[in-house]
Protein backbone atom coordinates (compact mmCIF):
# COMPACT_ATOMS: atom_id res chain seq x y z
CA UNK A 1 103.58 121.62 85.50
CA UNK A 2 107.19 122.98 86.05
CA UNK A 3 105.64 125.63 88.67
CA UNK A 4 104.02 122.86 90.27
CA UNK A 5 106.83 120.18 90.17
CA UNK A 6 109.30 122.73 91.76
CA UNK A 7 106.82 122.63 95.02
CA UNK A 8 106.24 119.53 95.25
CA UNK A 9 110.14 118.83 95.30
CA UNK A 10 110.94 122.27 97.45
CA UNK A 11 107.95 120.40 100.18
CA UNK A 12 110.01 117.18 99.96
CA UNK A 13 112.50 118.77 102.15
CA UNK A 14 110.72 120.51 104.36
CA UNK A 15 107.35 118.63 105.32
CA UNK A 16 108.34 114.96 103.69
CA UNK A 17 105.27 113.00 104.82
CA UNK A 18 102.60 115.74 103.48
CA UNK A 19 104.23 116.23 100.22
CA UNK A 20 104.12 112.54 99.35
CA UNK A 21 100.47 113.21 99.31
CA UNK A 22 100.55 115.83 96.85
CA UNK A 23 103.01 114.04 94.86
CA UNK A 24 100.32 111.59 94.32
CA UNK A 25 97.48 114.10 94.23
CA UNK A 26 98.97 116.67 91.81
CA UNK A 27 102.60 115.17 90.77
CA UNK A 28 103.17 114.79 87.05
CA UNK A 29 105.11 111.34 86.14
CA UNK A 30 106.62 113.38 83.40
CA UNK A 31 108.04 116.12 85.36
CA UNK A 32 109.91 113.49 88.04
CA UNK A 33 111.19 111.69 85.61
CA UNK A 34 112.89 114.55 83.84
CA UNK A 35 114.36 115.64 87.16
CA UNK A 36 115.87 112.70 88.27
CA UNK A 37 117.70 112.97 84.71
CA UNK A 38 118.58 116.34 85.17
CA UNK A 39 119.89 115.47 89.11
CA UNK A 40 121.36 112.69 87.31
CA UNK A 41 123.23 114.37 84.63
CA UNK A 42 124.55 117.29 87.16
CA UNK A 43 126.22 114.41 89.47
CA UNK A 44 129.91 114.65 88.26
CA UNK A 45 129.89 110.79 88.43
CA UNK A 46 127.19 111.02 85.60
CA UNK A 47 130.33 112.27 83.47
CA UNK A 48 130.24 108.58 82.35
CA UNK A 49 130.59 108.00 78.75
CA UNK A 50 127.50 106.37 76.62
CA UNK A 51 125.05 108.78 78.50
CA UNK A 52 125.28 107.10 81.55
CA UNK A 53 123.75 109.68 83.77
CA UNK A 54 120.45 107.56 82.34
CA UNK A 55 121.25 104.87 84.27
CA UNK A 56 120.12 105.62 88.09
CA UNK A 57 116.59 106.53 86.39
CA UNK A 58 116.48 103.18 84.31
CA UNK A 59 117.81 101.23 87.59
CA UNK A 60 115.26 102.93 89.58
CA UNK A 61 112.16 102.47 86.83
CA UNK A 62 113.15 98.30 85.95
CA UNK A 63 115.00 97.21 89.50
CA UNK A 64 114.35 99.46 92.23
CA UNK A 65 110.34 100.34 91.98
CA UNK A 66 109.36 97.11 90.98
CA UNK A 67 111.44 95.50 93.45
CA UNK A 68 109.17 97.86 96.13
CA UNK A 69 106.17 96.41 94.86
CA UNK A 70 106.96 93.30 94.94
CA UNK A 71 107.87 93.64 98.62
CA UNK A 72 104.83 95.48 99.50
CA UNK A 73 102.86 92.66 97.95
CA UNK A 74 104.23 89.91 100.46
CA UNK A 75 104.73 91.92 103.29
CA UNK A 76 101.75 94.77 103.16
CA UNK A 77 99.65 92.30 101.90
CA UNK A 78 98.06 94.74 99.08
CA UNK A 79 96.86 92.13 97.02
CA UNK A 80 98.10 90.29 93.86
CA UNK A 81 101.46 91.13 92.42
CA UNK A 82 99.48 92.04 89.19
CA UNK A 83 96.85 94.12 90.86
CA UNK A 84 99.98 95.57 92.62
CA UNK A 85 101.72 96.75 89.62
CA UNK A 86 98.94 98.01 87.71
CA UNK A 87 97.54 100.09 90.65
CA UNK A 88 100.48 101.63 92.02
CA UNK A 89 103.48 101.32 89.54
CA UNK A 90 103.17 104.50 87.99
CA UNK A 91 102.31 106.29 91.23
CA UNK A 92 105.03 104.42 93.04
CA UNK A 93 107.69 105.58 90.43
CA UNK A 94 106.68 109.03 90.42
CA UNK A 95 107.20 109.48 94.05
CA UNK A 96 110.46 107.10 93.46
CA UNK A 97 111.75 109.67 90.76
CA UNK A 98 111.17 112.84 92.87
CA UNK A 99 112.66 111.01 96.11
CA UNK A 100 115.68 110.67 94.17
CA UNK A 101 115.93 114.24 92.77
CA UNK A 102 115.65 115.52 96.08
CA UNK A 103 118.18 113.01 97.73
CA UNK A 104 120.39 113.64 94.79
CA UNK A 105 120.24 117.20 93.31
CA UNK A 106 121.59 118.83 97.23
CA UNK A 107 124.49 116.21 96.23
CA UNK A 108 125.16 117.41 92.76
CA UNK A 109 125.64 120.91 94.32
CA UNK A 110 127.94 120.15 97.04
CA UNK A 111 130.07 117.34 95.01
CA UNK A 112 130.72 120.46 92.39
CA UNK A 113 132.74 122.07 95.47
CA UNK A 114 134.23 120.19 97.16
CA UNK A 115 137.38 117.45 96.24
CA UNK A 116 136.81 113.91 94.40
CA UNK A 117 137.81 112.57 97.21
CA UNK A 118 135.09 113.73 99.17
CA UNK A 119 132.22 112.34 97.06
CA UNK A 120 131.82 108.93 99.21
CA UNK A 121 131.10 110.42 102.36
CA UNK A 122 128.78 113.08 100.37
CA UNK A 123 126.95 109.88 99.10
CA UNK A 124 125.55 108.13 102.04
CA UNK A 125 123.89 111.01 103.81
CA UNK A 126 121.98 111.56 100.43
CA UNK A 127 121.17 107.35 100.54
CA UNK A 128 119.70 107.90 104.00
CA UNK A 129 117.61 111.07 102.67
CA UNK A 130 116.70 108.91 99.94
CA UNK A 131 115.96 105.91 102.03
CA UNK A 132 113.98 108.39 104.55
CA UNK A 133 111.95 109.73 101.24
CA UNK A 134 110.85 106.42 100.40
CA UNK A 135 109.78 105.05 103.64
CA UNK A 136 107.02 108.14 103.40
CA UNK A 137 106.42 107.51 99.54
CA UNK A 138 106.08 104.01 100.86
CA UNK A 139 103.98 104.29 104.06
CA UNK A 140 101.79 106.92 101.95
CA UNK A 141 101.09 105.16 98.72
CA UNK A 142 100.62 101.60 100.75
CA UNK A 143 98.77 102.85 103.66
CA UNK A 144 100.89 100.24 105.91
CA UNK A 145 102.79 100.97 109.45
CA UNK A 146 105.82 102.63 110.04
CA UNK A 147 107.63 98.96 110.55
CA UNK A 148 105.81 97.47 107.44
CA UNK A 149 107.32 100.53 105.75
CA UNK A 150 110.63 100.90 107.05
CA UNK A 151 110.97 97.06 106.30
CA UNK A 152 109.88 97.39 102.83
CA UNK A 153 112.62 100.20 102.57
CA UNK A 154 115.01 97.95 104.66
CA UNK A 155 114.36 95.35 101.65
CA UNK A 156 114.39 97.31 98.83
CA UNK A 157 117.99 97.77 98.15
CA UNK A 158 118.22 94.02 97.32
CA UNK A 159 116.80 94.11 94.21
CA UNK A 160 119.61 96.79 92.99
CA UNK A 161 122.22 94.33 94.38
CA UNK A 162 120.44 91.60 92.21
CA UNK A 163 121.00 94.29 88.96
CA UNK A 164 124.18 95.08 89.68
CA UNK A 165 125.56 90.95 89.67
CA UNK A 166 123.39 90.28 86.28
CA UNK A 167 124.17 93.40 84.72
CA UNK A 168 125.79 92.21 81.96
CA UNK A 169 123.50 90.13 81.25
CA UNK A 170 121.06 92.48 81.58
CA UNK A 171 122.84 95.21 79.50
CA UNK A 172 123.05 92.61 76.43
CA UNK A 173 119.90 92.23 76.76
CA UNK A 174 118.81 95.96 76.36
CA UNK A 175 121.41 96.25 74.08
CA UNK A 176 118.44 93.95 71.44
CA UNK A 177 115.67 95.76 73.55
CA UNK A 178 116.69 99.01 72.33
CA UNK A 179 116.51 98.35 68.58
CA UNK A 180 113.56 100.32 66.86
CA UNK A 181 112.35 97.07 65.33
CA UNK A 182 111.43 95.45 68.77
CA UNK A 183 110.32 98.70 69.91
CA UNK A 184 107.75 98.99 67.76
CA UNK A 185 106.24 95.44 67.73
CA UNK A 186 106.32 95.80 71.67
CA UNK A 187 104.33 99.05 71.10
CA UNK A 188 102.38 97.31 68.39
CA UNK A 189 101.45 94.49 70.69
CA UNK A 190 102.05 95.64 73.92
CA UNK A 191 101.29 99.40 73.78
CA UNK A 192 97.73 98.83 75.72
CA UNK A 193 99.43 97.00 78.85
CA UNK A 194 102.43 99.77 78.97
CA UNK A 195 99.61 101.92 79.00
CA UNK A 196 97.80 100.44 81.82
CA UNK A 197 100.53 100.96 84.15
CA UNK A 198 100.36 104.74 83.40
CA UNK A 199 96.86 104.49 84.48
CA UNK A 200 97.09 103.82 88.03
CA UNK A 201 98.41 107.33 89.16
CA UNK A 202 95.65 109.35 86.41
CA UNK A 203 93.09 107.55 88.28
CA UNK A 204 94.05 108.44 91.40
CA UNK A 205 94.15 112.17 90.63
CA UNK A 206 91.18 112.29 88.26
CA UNK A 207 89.27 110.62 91.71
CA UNK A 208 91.01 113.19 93.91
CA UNK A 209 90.13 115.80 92.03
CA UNK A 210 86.83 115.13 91.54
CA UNK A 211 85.92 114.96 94.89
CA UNK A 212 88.01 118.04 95.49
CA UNK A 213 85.79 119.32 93.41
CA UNK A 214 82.60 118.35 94.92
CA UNK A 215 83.77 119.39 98.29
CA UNK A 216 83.25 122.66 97.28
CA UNK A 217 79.60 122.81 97.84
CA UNK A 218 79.13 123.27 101.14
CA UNK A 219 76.29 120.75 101.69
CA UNK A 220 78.18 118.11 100.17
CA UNK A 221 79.13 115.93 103.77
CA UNK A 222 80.14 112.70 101.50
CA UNK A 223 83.16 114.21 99.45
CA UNK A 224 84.55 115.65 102.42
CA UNK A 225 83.98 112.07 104.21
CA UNK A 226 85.37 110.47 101.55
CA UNK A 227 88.78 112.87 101.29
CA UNK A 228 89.26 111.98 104.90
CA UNK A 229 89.19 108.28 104.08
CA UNK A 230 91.69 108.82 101.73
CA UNK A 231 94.22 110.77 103.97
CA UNK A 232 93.11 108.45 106.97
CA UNK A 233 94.37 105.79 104.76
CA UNK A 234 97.91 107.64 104.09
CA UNK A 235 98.34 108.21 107.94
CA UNK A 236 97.70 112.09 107.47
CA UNK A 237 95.83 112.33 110.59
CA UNK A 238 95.72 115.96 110.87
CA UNK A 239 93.96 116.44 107.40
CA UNK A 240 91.84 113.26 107.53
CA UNK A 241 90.27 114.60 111.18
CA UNK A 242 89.64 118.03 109.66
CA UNK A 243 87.46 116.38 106.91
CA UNK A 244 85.75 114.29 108.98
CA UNK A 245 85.25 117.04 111.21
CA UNK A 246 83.69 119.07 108.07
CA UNK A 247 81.66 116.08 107.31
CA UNK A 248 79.68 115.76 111.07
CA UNK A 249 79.45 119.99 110.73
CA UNK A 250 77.68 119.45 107.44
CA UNK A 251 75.36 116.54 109.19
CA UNK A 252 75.86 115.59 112.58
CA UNK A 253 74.25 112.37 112.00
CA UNK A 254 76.66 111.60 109.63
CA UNK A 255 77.89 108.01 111.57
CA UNK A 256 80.85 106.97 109.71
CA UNK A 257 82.50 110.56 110.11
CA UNK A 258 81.96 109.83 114.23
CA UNK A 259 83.00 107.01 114.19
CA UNK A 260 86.32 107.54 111.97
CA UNK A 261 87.08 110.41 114.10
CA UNK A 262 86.80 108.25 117.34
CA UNK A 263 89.35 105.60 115.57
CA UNK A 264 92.00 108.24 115.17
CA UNK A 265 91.44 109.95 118.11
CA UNK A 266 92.27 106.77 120.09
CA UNK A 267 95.12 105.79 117.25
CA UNK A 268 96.58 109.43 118.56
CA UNK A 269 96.14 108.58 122.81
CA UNK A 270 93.05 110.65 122.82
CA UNK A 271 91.07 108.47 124.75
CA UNK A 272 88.07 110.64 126.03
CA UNK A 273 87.75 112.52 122.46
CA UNK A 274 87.71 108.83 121.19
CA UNK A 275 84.65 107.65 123.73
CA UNK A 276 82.75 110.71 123.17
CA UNK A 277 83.01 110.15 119.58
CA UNK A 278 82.24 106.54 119.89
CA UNK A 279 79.28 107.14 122.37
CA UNK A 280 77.56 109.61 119.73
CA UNK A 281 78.02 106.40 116.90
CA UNK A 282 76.53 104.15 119.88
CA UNK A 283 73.37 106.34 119.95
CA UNK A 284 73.22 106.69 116.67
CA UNK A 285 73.21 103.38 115.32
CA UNK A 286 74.42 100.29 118.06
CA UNK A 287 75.19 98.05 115.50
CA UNK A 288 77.36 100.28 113.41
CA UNK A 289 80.22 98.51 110.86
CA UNK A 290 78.86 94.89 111.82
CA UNK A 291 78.46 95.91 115.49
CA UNK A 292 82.05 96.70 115.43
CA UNK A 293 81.44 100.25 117.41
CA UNK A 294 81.07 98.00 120.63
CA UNK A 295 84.55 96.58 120.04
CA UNK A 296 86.07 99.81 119.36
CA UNK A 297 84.09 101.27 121.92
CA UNK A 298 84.77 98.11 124.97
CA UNK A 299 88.69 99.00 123.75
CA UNK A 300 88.50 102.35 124.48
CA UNK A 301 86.53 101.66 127.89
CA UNK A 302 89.37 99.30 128.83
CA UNK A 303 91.91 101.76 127.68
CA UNK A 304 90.71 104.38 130.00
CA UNK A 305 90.32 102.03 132.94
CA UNK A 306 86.22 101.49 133.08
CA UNK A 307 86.41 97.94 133.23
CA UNK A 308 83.03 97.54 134.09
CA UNK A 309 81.82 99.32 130.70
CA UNK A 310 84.56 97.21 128.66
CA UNK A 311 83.44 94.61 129.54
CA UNK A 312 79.81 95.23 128.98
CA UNK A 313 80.35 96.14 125.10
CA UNK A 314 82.79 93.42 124.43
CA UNK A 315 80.34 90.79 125.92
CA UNK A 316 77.38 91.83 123.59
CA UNK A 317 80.37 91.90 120.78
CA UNK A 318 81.85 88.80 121.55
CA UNK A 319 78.03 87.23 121.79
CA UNK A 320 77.79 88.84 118.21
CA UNK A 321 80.88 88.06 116.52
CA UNK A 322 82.03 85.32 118.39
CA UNK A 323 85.46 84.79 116.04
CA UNK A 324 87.23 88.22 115.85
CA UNK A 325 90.18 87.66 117.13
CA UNK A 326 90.97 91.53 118.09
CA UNK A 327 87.57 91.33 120.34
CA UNK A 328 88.31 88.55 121.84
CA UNK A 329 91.73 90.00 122.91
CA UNK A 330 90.03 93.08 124.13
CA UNK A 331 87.71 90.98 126.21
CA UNK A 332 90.28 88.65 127.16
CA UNK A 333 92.58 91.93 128.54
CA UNK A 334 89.35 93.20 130.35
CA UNK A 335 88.79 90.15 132.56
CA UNK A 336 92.17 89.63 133.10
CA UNK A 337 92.12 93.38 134.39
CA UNK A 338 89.24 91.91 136.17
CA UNK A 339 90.77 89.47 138.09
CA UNK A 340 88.95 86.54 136.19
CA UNK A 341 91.72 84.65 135.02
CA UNK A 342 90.36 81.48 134.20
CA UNK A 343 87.36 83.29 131.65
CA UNK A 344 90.89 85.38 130.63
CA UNK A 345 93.01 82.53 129.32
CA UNK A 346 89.69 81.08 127.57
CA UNK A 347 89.21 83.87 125.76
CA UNK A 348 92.76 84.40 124.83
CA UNK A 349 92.52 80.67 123.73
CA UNK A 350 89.76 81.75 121.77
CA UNK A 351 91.44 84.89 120.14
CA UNK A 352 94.09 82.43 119.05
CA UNK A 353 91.82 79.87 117.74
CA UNK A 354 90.39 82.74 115.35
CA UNK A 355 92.94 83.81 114.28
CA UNK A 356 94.36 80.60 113.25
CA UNK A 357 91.23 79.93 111.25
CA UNK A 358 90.87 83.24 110.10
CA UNK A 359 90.68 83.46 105.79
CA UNK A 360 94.75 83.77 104.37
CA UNK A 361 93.86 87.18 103.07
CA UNK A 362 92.92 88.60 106.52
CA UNK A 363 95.88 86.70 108.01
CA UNK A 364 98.18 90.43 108.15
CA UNK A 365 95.19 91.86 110.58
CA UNK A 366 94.99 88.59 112.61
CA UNK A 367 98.34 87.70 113.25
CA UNK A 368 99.35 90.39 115.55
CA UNK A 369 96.16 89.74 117.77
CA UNK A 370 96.95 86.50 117.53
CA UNK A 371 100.47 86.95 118.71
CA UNK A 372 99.62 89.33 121.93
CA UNK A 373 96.62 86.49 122.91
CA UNK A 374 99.22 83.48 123.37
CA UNK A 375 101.11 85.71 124.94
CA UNK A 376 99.09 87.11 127.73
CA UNK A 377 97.93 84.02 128.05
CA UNK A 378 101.48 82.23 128.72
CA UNK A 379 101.88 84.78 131.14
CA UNK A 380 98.52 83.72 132.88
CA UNK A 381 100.00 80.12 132.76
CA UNK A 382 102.95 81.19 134.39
C-alpha cells in the first residue's frame, strides 16, 4: 500500500489527469488520508496547539468534499444528492486527500526554509496546484466537461467559507460529537450507513479489477470494451481508444467498439478516422444505438463538408426520431449550409421545441442544443 501510495502521489505531479485514474483504480482511502495528516502536521502553521494539524483533513472530509458533491449534483447533473454521496464520497475524498498532500507537502518543504514572512505568497501557488488537482479529480470521478469541472472547482471553496463563519458553532458541536458515548451509539446505530459510504470507491476497484482481470484472455473483446467505456467516461481518450481498438482486433464485428471509436475520433477533430469508423457501424448494423449512428454519422458528413450525405442520414434520422433536439440541430446546420433557409429555421424551431419538452433529467444534454438552435436561428431572422 505505502509502495503504491508513493506513485500514485509522485504521478500527481507529473501526469495529473492519468493519475486521478489510478487513484480511483488502485488508491487506498487509508493511505491519503494518513498523508494529508502527515503534509498537515509538517506545515509549520500545523504547530497549532490542540493537534490542530487535524484540522485541514477534517475541513476537507465534513466541508470541502461534501460541498463538491453537492455541486456536482446540481450542476453535473449525476443524479440524487443521496445516490451522489453514497457512490462517490469515498472515492471523491480519496482523490481530495491525495490532491491536498501533493498541493501541500512541496509547501511544507519550502516553508521549513525560507522566512515566516514568506509563507503567504508560498500558500497560493500550492491553492492553485490544489485547485488544478481537483478540477482533474473532479472531471475524472464525474465524467463532466472541462467548464462543468472548472465550475464545480470555481464553487467549491464556498462551502469552506460557510465553515469558517459557523465554526464555533460547529466546534461546540464536535466538542459533544467527540465523546465516546455518542460515538458508540452512532456506531451502534449508524455503523451500516458510515459503512456504505466506504463502499462506493471498493466497488469501483473490485469492478476494475475484475475486468482487468478478464482482459487478460485474449479472446475476451467485452472486458476490454468495457475498460474503454470506463476511461471514455473519465476523458482518457488515449487509453479508452486503445481498448476499443483491442476490442474490434479481438472481433471486428464488434459494433459498439466502432462506433465508440468513431465518437472520439470526431470528439478529437479526426473527422475521416471518425466516418470510416462510423461507415463500418453503418454496414454493420443501420440502426445502431436507436438509429443514432445516422446522427453521428450526418454530423460528421456535415463536419467534413458533404452536405449532400448529411443531409441524407439526418433526414432518415430526423424521420426516425423526430424529437432529438441534437439531430434536429445537425439537420437544421446542414440545410442552412444548403442554402434552404426557410426548412433551416423550421428545424431549428423544432430543435428548440424538443428540447423544451425534453424529460428534466435529460435537460443538461438538451439545453446546449437547445441554446445553439435559437441562436442560428435568430441569426436566420436577422
Amino acid at each position: 500500500m505505502l509502495v503504491e501510495g508513493l506513485k500514485l502521489l509522485v504521478g500527481l505531479w507529473r501526469r495529473p489527469a492519468a493519475a486521478m485514474g489510478a487513484v480511483l483504480d488502485r488508491g487506498s482511502a487509508l493511505f491519503a488520508l494518513i498523508a494529508a495528516l502527515a503534509a498537515s502536521w509538517l506545515l509549520p502553521t500545523a504547530a497549532a496547539p490542540r493537534l490542530g494539524f487535524f484540522l485541514p483533513v477534517v475541513a476537507l472530509a465534513l466541508a470541502y468534499v461534501p460541498g463538491v458533491l453537492l455541486l456536482g449534483a446540481l450542476f453535473g447533473r449525476l443524479g440524487s444528492l443521496g445516490a451522489v454521496f453514497q457512490r462517490d464520497y469515498s472515492p471523491l475524498l480519496t482523490c481530495t486527500a491525495m490532491a491536498w498532500t501533493a498541493a501541500a507537502a512541496p509547501l511544507a518543504v519550502v516553508a521549513w526554509l525560507v522566512p515566516a514572512e514568506a509563507l503567504p505568497w508560498l500558500a497560493a501557488p500550492a491553492a492553485l496546484g490544489f485547485a488544478a488537482l481537483m478540477f482533474f479529480a473532479v472531471r475524472t470521478l464525474f465524467g463532466v466537461g472541462s467548464g462543468a469541472a472548472a465550475g464545480i472547482v470555481g464553487l467549491s471553496w464556498v462551502p469552506l467559507v460557510a465553515a469558517a463563519f459557523l465554526w464555533g458553532p460547529i466546534h461546540y458541536l464536535l466538542g459533544w460529537l467527540a465523546s465516546p458515548f455518542f460515538l458508540l451509539y452512532a456506531w451502534y446505530f449508524l455503523g451500516g450507513e458510515l459503512s456504505n459510504l466506504g463502499a462506493g470507491l471498493r466497488s469501483r476497484q473490485g469492478f476494475h479489477r475484475m475486468l482487468e482481470a478478464a482482459a487478460i484472455n485474449p479472446h475476451d473483446g467485452d472486458a476490454q470494451y468495457q475498460l474503454g467505456l470506463i476511461h471514455q467516461q473519465r476523458r482518457q481518450y488515449t487509453e479508452a481508444a486503445r481498448r476499443f481498438r483491442n476490442a474490434v482486433a479481438i472481433d471486428p464485428e464488434a459494433t459498439d467498439a466502432h462506433f465508440q471509436l468513431g465518437k472520439i475520433a470526431r470528439e478529437q477533430g479526426r473527422i475521416e478516422d471518425a466516418l470510416a469508423e462510423f461507415e463500418t457501424v453503418l454496414r454493420q448494423d443501420e440502426k445502431h444505438n436507436l438509429s443514432e449512428i445516422r446522427r453521428d454519422l450526418g454530423g460528421a458528413y456535415l463536419a467534413a463538408g458533404r452536405l449532400a450525405d448529411a443531409r441524407r442520414e439526418l433526414e432518415i434520422y430526423t424521420d426516425r426520431r423526430p424529437y432529438d433536439p441534437e439531430g434536429l440541430c445537425y439537420y437544421g446546420q446542414t440545410l442552412e449550409a444548403l442554402g434552404d433557409a426557410a426548412a433551416a429555421r423550421e428545424m431549428y424551431g423544432r430543435a428548440v421545441e424538443a428540447a423544451r419538452s425534453a424529460p428534466r433529467y435529460r435537460r443538461r444534454v438538451t439545453a446546449p442544443w437547445s441554446r445553439l438552435a435559437q441562436k442560428r436561428a435568430s441569426r436566420l431572422k436577422g
